[in-house]
PDB file of N, CA and C in Angstrom:
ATOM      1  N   UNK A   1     -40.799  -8.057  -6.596  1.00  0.00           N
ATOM      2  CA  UNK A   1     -39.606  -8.007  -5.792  1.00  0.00           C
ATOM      3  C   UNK A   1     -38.401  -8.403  -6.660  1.00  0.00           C
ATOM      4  N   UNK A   2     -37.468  -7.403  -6.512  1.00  0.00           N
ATOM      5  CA  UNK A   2     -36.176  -8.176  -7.471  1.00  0.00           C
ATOM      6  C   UNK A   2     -35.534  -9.197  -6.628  1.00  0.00           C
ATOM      7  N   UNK A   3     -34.692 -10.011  -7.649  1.00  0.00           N
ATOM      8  CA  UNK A   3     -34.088 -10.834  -7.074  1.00  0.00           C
ATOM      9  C   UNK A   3     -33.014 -10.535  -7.517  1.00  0.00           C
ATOM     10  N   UNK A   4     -32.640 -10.019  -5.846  1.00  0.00           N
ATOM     11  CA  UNK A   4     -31.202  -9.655  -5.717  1.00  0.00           C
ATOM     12  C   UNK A   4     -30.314 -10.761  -5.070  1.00  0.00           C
ATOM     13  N   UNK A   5     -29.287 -10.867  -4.802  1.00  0.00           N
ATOM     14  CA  UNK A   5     -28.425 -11.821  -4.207  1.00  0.00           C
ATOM     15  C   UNK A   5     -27.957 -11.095  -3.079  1.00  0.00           C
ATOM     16  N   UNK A   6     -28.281 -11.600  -1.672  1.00  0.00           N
ATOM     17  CA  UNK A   6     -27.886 -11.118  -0.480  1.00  0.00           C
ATOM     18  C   UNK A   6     -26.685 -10.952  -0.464  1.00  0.00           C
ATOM     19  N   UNK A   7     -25.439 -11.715  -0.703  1.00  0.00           N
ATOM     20  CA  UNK A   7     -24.042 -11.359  -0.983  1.00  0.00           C
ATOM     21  C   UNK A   7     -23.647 -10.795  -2.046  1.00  0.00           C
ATOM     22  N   UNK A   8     -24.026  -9.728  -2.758  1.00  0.00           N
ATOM     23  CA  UNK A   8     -23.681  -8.985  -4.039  1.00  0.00           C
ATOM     24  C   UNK A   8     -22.630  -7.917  -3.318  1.00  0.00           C
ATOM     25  N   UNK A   9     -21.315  -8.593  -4.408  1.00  0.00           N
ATOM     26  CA  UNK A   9     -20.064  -7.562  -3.986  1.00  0.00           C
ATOM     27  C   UNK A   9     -20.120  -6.372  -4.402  1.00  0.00           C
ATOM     28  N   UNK A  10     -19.912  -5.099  -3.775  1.00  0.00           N
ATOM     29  CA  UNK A  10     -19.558  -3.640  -4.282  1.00  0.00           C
ATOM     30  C   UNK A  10     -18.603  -4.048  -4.824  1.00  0.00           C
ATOM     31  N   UNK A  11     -19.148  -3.387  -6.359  1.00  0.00           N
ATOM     32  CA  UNK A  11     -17.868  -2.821  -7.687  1.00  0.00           C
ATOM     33  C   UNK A  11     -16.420  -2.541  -7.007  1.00  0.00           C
ATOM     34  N   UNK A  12     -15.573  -3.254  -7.938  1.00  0.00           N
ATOM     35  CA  UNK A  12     -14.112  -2.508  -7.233  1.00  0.00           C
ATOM     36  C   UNK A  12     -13.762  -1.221  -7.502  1.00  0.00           C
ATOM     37  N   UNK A  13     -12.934  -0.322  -7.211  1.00  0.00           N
ATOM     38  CA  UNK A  13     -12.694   0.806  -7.938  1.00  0.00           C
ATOM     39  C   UNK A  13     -11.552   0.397  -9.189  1.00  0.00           C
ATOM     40  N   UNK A  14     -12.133   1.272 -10.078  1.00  0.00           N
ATOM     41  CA  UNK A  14     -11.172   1.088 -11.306  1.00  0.00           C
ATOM     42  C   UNK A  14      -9.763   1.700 -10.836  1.00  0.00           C
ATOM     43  N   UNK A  15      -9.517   2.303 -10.010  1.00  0.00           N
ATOM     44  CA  UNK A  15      -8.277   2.660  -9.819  1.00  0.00           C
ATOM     45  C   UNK A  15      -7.311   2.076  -9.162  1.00  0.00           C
ATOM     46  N   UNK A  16      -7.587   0.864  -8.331  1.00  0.00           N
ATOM     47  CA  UNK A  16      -7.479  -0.732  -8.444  1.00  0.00           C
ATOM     48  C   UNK A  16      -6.409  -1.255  -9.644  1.00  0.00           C
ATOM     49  N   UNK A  17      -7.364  -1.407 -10.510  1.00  0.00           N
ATOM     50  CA  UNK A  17      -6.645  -1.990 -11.781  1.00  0.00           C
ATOM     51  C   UNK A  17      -5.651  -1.084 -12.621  1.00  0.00           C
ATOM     52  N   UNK A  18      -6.130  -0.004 -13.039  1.00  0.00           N
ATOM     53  CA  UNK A  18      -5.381   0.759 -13.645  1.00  0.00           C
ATOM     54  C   UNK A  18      -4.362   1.628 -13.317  1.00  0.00           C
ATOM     55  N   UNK A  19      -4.219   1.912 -12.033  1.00  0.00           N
ATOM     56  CA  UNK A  19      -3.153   2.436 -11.236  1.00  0.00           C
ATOM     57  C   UNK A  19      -1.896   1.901 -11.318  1.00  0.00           C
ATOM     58  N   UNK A  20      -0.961   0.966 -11.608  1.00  0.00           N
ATOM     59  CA  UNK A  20      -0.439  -0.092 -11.448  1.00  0.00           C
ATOM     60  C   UNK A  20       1.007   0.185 -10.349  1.00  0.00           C
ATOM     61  N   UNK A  21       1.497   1.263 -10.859  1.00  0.00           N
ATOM     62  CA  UNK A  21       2.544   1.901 -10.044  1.00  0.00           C
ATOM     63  C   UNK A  21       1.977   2.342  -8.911  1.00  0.00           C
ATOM     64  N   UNK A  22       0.797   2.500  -8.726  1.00  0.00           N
ATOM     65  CA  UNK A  22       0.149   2.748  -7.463  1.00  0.00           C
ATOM     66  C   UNK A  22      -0.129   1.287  -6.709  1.00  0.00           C
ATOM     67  N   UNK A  23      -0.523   0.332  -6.850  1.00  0.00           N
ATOM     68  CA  UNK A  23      -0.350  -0.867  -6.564  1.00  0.00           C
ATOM     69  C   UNK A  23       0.700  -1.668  -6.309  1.00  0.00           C
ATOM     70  N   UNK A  24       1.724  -1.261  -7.187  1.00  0.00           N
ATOM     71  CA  UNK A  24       2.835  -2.130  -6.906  1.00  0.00           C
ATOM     72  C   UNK A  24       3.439  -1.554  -5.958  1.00  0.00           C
ATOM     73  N   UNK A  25       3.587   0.010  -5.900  1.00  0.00           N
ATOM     74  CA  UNK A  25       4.400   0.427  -4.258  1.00  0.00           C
ATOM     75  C   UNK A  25       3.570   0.122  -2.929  1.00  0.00           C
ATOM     76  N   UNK A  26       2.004   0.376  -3.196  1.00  0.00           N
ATOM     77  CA  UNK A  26       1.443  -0.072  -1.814  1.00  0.00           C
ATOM     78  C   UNK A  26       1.602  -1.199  -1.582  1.00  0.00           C
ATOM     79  N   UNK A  27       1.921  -2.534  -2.738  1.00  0.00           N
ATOM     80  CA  UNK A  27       1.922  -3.991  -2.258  1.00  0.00           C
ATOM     81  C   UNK A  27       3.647  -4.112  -1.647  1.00  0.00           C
ATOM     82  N   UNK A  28       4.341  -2.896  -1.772  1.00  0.00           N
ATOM     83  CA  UNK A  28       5.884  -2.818  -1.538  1.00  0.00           C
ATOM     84  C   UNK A  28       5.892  -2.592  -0.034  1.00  0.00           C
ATOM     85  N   UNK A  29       4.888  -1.560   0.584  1.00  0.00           N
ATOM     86  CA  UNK A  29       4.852  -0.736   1.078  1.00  0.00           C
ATOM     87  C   UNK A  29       4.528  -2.027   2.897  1.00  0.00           C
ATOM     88  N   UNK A  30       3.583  -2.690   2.321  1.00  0.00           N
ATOM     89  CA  UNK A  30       2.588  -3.383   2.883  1.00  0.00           C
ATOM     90  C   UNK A  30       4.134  -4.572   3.167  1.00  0.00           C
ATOM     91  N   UNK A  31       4.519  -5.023   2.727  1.00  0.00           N
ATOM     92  CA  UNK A  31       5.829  -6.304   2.308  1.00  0.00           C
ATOM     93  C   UNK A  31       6.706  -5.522   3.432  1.00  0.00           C
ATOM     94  N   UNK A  32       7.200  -4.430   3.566  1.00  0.00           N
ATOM     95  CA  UNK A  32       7.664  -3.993   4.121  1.00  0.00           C
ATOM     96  C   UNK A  32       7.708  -3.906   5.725  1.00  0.00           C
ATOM     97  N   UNK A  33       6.796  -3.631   5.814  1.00  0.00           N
ATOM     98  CA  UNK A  33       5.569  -2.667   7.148  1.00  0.00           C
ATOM     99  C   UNK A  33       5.461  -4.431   7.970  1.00  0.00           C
ATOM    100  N   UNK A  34       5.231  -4.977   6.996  1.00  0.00           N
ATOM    101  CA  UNK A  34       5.338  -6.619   7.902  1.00  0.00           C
ATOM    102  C   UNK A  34       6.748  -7.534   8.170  1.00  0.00           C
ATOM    103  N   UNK A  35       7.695  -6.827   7.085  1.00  0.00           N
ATOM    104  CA  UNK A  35       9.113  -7.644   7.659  1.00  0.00           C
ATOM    105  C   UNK A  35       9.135  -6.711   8.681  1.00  0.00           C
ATOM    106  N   UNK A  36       9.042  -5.680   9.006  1.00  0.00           N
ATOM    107  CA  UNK A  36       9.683  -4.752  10.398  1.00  0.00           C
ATOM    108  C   UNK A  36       8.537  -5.259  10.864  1.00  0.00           C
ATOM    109  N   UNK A  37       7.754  -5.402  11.302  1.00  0.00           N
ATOM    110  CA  UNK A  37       7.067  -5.830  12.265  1.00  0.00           C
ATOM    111  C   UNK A  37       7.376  -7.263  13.045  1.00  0.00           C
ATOM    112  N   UNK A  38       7.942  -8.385  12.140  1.00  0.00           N
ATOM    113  CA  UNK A  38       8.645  -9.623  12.737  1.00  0.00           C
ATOM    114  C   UNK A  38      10.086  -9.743  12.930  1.00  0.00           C
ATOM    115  N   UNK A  39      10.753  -8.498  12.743  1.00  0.00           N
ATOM    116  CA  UNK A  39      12.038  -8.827  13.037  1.00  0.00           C
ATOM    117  C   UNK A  39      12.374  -7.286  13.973  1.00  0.00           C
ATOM    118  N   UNK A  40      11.091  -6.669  14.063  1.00  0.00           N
ATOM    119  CA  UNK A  40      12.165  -5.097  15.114  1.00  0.00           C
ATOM    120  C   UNK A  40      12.994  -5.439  16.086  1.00  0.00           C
ATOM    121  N   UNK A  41      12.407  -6.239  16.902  1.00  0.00           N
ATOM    122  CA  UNK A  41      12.684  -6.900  18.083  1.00  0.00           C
ATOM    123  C   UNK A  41      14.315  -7.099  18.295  1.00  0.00           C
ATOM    124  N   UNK A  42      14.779  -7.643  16.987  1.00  0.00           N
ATOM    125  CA  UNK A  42      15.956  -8.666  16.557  1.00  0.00           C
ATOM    126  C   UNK A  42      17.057  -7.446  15.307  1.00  0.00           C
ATOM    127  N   UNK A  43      16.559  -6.309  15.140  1.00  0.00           N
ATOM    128  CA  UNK A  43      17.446  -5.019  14.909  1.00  0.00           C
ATOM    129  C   UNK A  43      18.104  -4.142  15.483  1.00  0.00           C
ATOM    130  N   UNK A  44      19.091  -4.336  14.662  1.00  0.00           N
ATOM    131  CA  UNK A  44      19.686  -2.713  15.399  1.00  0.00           C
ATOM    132  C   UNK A  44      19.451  -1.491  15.302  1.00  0.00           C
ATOM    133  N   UNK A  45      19.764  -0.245  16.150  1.00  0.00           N
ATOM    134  CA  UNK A  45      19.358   0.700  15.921  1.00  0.00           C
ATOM    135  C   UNK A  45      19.433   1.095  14.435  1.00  0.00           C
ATOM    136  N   UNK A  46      20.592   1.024  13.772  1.00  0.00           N
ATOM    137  CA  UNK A  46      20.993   1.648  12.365  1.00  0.00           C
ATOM    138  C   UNK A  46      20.033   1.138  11.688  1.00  0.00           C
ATOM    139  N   UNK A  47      19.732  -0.292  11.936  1.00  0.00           N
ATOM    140  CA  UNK A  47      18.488  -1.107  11.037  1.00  0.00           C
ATOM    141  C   UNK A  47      16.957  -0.468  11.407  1.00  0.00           C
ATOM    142  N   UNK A  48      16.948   0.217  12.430  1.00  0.00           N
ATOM    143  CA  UNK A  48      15.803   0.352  12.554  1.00  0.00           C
ATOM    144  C   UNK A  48      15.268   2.050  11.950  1.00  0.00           C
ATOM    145  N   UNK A  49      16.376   2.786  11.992  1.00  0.00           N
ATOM    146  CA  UNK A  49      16.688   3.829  11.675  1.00  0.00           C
ATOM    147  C   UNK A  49      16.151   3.816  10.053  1.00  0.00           C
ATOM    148  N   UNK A  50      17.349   2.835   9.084  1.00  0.00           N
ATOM    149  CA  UNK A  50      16.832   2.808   8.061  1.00  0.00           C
ATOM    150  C   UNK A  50      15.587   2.531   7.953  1.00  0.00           C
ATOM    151  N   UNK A  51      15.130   1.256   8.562  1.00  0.00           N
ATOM    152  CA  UNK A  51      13.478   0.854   8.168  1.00  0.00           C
ATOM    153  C   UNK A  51      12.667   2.120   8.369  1.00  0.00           C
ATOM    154  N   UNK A  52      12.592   2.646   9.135  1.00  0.00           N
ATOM    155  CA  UNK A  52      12.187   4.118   8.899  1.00  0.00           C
ATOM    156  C   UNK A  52      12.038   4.973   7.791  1.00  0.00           C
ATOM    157  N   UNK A  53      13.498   5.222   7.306  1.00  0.00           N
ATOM    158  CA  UNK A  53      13.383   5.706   6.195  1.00  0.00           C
ATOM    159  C   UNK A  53      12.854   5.502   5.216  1.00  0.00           C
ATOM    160  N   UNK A  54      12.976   4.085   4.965  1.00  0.00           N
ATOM    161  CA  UNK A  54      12.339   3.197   3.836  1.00  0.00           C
ATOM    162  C   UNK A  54      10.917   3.272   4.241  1.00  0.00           C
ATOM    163  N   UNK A  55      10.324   2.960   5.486  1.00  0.00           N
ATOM    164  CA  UNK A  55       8.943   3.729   5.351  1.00  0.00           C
ATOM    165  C   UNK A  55       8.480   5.257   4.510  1.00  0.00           C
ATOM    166  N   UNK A  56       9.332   5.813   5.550  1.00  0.00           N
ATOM    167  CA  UNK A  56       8.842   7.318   4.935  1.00  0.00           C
ATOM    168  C   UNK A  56       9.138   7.401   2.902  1.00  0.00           C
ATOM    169  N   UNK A  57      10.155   7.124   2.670  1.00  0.00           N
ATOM    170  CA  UNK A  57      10.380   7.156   1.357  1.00  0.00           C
ATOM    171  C   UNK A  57       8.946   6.367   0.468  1.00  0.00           C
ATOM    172  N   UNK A  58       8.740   5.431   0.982  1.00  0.00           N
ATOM    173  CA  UNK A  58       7.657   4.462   0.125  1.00  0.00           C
ATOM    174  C   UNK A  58       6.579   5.094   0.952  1.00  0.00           C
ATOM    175  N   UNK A  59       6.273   5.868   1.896  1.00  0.00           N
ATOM    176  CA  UNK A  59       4.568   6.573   2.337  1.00  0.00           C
ATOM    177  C   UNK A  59       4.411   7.789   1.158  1.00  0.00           C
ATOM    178  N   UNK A  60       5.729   8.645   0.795  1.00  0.00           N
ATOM    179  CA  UNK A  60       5.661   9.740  -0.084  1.00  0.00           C
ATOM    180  C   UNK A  60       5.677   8.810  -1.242  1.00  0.00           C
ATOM    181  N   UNK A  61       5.751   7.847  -1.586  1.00  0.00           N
ATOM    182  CA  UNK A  61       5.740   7.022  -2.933  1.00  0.00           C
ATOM    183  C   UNK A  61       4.535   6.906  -3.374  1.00  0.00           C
ATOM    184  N   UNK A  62       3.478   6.286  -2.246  1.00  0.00           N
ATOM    185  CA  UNK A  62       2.379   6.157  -2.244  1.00  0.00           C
ATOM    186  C   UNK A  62       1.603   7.491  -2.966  1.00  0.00           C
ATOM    187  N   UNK A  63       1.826   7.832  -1.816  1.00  0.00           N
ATOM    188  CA  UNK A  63       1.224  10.008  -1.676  1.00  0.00           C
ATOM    189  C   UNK A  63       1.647  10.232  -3.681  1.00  0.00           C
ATOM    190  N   UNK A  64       2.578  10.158  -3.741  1.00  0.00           N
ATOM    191  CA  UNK A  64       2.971  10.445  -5.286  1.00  0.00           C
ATOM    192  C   UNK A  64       1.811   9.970  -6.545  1.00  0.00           C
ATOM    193  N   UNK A  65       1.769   8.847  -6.215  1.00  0.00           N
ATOM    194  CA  UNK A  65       1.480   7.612  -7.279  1.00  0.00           C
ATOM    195  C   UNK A  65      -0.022   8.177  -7.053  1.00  0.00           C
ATOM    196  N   UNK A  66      -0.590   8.400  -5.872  1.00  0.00           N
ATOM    197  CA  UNK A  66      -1.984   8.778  -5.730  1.00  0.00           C
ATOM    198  C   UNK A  66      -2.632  10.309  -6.135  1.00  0.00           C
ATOM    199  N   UNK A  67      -1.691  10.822  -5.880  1.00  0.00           N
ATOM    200  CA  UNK A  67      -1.609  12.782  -6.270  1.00  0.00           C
ATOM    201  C   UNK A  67      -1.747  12.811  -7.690  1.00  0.00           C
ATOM    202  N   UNK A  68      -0.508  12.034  -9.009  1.00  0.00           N
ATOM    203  CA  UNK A  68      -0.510  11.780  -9.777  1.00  0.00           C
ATOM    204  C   UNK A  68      -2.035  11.055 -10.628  1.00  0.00           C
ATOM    205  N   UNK A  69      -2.145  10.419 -10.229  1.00  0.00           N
ATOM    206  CA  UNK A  69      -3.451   9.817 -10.584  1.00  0.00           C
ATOM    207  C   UNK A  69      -4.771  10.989 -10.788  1.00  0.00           C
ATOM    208  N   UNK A  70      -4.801  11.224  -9.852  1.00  0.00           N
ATOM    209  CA  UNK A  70      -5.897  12.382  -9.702  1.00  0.00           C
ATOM    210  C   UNK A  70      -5.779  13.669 -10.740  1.00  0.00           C
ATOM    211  N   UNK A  71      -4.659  13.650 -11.044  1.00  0.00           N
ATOM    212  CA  UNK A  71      -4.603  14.585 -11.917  1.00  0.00           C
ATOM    213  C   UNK A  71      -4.335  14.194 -13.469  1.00  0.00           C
ATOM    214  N   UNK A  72      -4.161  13.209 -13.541  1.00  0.00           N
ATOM    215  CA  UNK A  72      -4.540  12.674 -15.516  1.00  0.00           C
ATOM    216  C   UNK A  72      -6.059  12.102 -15.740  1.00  0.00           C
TER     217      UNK A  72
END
């Protein structure tokens, strides 16, 4: 019988680490997605309008950084 370790973590993906521009906009993305979530309430339309945008701009950021990848 091997002795395995009941909590043995699945490998991370290397694309994790080496992605980095892919990481740093999803950790942007994520930073984001949670200030609008504690302050919508307490915005104005124009503010909320932009936060929008700034979503959509950093979801195609993502989409980019990930499209890119796949193809080098």
């Amino acid at each position: 019988m091997p002795n395995r370790s009941p909590r043995t973590k699945p490998p991370i993906p290397e694309d994790r680490r080496t992605n980095r521009p892919l990481r740093e906009t999803l950790d942007e993305l994520v930073e984001h997605v949670r200030a609008v979530a504690r302050t919508v309430h307490e915005m104005t339309p124009e503010e909320v309008d932009y936060a929008q945008q700034r979503l959509e701009w950093l979801a195609d950021e993502v989409w980019r950084a990930t499209t890119e990848s796949e193809l080098t």
